[in-house]
Protein backbone atom coordinates (compact mmCIF):
# COMPACT_ATOMS: atom_id res chain seq x y z
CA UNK A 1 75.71 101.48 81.69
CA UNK A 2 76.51 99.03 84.47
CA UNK A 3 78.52 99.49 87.35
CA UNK A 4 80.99 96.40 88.89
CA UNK A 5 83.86 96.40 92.04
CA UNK A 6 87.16 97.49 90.23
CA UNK A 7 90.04 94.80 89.71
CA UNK A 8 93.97 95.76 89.67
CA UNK A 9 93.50 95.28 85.70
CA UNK A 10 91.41 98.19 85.95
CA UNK A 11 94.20 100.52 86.76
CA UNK A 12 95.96 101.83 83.55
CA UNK A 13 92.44 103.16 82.61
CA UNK A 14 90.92 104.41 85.69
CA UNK A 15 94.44 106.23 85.53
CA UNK A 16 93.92 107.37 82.29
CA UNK A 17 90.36 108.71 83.48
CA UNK A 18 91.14 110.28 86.28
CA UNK A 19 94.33 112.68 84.17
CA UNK A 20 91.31 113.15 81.83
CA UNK A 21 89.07 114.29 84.22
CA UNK A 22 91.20 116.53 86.20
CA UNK A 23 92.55 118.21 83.55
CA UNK A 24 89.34 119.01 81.48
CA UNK A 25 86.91 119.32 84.29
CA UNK A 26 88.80 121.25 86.80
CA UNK A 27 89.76 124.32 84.45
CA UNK A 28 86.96 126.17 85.09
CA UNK A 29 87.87 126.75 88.65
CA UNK A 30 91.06 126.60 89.12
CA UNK A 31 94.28 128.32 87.73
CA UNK A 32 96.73 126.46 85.52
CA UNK A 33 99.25 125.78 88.41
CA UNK A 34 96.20 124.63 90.42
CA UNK A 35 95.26 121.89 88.22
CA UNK A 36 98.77 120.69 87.48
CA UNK A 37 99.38 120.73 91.39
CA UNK A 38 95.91 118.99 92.20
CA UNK A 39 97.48 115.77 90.63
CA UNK A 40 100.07 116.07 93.74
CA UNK A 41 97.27 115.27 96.17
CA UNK A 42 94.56 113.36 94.04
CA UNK A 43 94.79 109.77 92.53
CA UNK A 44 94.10 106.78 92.97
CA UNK A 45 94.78 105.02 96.18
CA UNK A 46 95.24 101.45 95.61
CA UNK A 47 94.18 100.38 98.71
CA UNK A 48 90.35 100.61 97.89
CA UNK A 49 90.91 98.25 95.28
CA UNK A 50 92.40 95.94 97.50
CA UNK A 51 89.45 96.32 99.90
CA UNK A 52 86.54 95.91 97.28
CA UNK A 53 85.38 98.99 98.00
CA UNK A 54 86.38 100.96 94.94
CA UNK A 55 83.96 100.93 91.62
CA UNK A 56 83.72 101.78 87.77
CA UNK A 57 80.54 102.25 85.39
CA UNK A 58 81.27 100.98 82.12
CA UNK A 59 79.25 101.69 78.99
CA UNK A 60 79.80 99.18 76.41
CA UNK A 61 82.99 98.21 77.72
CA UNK A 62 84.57 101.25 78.38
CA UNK A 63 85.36 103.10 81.89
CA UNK A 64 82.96 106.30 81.87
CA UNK A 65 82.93 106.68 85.85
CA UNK A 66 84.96 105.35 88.84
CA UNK A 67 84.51 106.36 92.60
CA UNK A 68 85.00 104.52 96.08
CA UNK A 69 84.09 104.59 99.58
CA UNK A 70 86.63 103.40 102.43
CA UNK A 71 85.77 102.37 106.45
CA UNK A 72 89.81 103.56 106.71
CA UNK A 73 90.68 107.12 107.94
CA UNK A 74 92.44 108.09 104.75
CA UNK A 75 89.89 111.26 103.78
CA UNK A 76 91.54 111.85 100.29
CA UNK A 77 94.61 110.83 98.60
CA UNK A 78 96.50 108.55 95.67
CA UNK A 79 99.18 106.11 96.13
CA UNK A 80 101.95 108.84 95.15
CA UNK A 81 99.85 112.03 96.61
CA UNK A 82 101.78 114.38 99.25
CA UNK A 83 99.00 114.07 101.76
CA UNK A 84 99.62 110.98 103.79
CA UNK A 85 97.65 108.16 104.33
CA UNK A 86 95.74 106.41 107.68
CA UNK A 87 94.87 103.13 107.08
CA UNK A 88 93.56 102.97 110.72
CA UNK A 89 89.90 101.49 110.37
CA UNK A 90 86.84 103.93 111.10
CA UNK A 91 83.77 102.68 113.76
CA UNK A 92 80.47 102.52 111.79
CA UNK A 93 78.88 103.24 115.21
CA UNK A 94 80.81 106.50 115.44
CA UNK A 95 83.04 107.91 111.97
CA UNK A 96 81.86 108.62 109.06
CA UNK A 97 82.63 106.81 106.18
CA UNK A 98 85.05 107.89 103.24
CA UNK A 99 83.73 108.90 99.52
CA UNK A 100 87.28 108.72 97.39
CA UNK A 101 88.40 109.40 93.98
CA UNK A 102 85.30 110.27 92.06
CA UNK A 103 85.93 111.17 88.64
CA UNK A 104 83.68 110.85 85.31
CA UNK A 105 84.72 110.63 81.73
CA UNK A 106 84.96 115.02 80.55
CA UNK A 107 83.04 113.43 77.39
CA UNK A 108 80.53 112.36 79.39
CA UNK A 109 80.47 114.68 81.80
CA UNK A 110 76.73 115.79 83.31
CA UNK A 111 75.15 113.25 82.01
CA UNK A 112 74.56 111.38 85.77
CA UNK A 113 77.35 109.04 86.13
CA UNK A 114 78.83 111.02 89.07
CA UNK A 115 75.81 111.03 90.38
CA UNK A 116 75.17 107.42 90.16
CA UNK A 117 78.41 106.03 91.49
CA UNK A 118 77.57 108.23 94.75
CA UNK A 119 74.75 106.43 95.08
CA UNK A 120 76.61 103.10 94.51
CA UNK A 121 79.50 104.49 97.34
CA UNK A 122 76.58 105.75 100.10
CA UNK A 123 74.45 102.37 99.63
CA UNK A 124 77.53 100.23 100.03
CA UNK A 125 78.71 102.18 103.04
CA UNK A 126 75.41 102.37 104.86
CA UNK A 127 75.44 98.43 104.01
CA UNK A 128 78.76 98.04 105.90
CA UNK A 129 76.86 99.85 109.05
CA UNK A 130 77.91 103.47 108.44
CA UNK A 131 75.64 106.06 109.22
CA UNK A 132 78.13 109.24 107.89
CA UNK A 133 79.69 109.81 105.32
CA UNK A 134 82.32 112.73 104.50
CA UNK A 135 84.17 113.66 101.48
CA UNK A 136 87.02 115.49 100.60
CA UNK A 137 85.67 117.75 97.52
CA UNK A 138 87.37 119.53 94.16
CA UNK A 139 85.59 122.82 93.63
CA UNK A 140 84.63 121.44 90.40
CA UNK A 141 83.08 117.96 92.38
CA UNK A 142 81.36 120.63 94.75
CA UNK A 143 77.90 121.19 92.69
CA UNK A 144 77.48 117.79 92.52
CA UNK A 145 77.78 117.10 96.19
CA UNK A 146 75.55 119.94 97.23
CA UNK A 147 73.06 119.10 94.84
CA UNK A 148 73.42 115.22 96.60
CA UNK A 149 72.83 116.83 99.96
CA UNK A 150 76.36 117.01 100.77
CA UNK A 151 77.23 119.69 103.05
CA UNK A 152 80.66 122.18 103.45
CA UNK A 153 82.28 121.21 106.82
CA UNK A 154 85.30 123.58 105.73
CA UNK A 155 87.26 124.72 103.51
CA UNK A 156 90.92 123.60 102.85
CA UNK A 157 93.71 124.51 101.14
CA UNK A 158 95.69 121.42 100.09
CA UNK A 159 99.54 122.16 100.53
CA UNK A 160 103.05 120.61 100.52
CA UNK A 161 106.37 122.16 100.18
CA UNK A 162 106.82 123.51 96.48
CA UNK A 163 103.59 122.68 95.77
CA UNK A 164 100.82 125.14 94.80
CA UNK A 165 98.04 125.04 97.37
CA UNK A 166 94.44 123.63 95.71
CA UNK A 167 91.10 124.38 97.02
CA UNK A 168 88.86 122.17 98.55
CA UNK A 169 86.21 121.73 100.75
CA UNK A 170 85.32 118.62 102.87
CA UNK A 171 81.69 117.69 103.29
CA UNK A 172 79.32 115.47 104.66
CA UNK A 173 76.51 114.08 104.70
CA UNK A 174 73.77 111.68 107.20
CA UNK A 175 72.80 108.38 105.42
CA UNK A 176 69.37 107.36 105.48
């Protein structure tokens, strides 16, 4: 498996990853209308593409793991999500930087990929001069973090008119 900066051709299957991913890997702990509503406030956000700063792991040519950082205020979020988006630019010497839209293949799932493109996210942000970084996490993304040495800042309930509210928790973590 190799890991690579994700192009705009990359799209239709980091897409088709993240549905995947949310759908088979968030059932365990959250209800039906909870997953179906997480969609309304996950996704990709475009914008990391456009900034370099969004990656994928192939293995043998196929998309197994994607996951970004960002220097912009935006702490979680797609292009169509209800939560809006700050594209204001963060300070290295003071805000944390952003972890985005990790998400691993479900057949592949535990098998360190999620774990790897963190690593790829937190060494490219503490390259850019960041010494934070914070996350906004699914309750199924939570073990993972922890077991990074993430920690809970608090908990959230992501809500938007006629939507279901969706657990999360936003975490961070020092950089080394």
């Amino acid at each position: 498996m190799q890991h690579r900066v994700a192009i705009r051709a990359d799209i239709p299957a980091i897409t088709d990853l993240m549905a995947r991913a949310s759908d088979a890997l968030q059932r365990p702990f959250l209800t039906p209308a909870q997953v179906a509503a997480s969609r309304h406030f996950m996704g990709l956000d475009t914008q990391l593409i456009a900034d370099g700063t969004y990656f994928v792991i192939e293995d043998a040519g196929r998309i197994v793991g994607c996951g970004g950082w960002s220097r912009r205020a935006t702490l979680f979020g797609g292009d169509a999500s209800a939560v809006a988006r700050e594209t204001r630019l963060l300070d290295p010497t003071r805000d944390p930087a952003r972890v985005r839209a990790m998400y691993t293949d479900p057949d592949r799932a535990r098998r360190g990929i999620g774990r790897r493109m963190l690593a790829v996210c937190e060494d490219a942000a503490r390259a850019a001069g960041f010494t934070r970084v914070e996350l906004m996490a699914t309750l199924s993304g939570e073990p993972l973090y922890r077991a990074c040495g993430y920690v809970p800042i608090e908990a959230v309930m992501a809500a938007a008119d006629g939507i279901e509210p969706v657990p999360m928790v936003r975490m961070g973590k020092g950089l080394r």
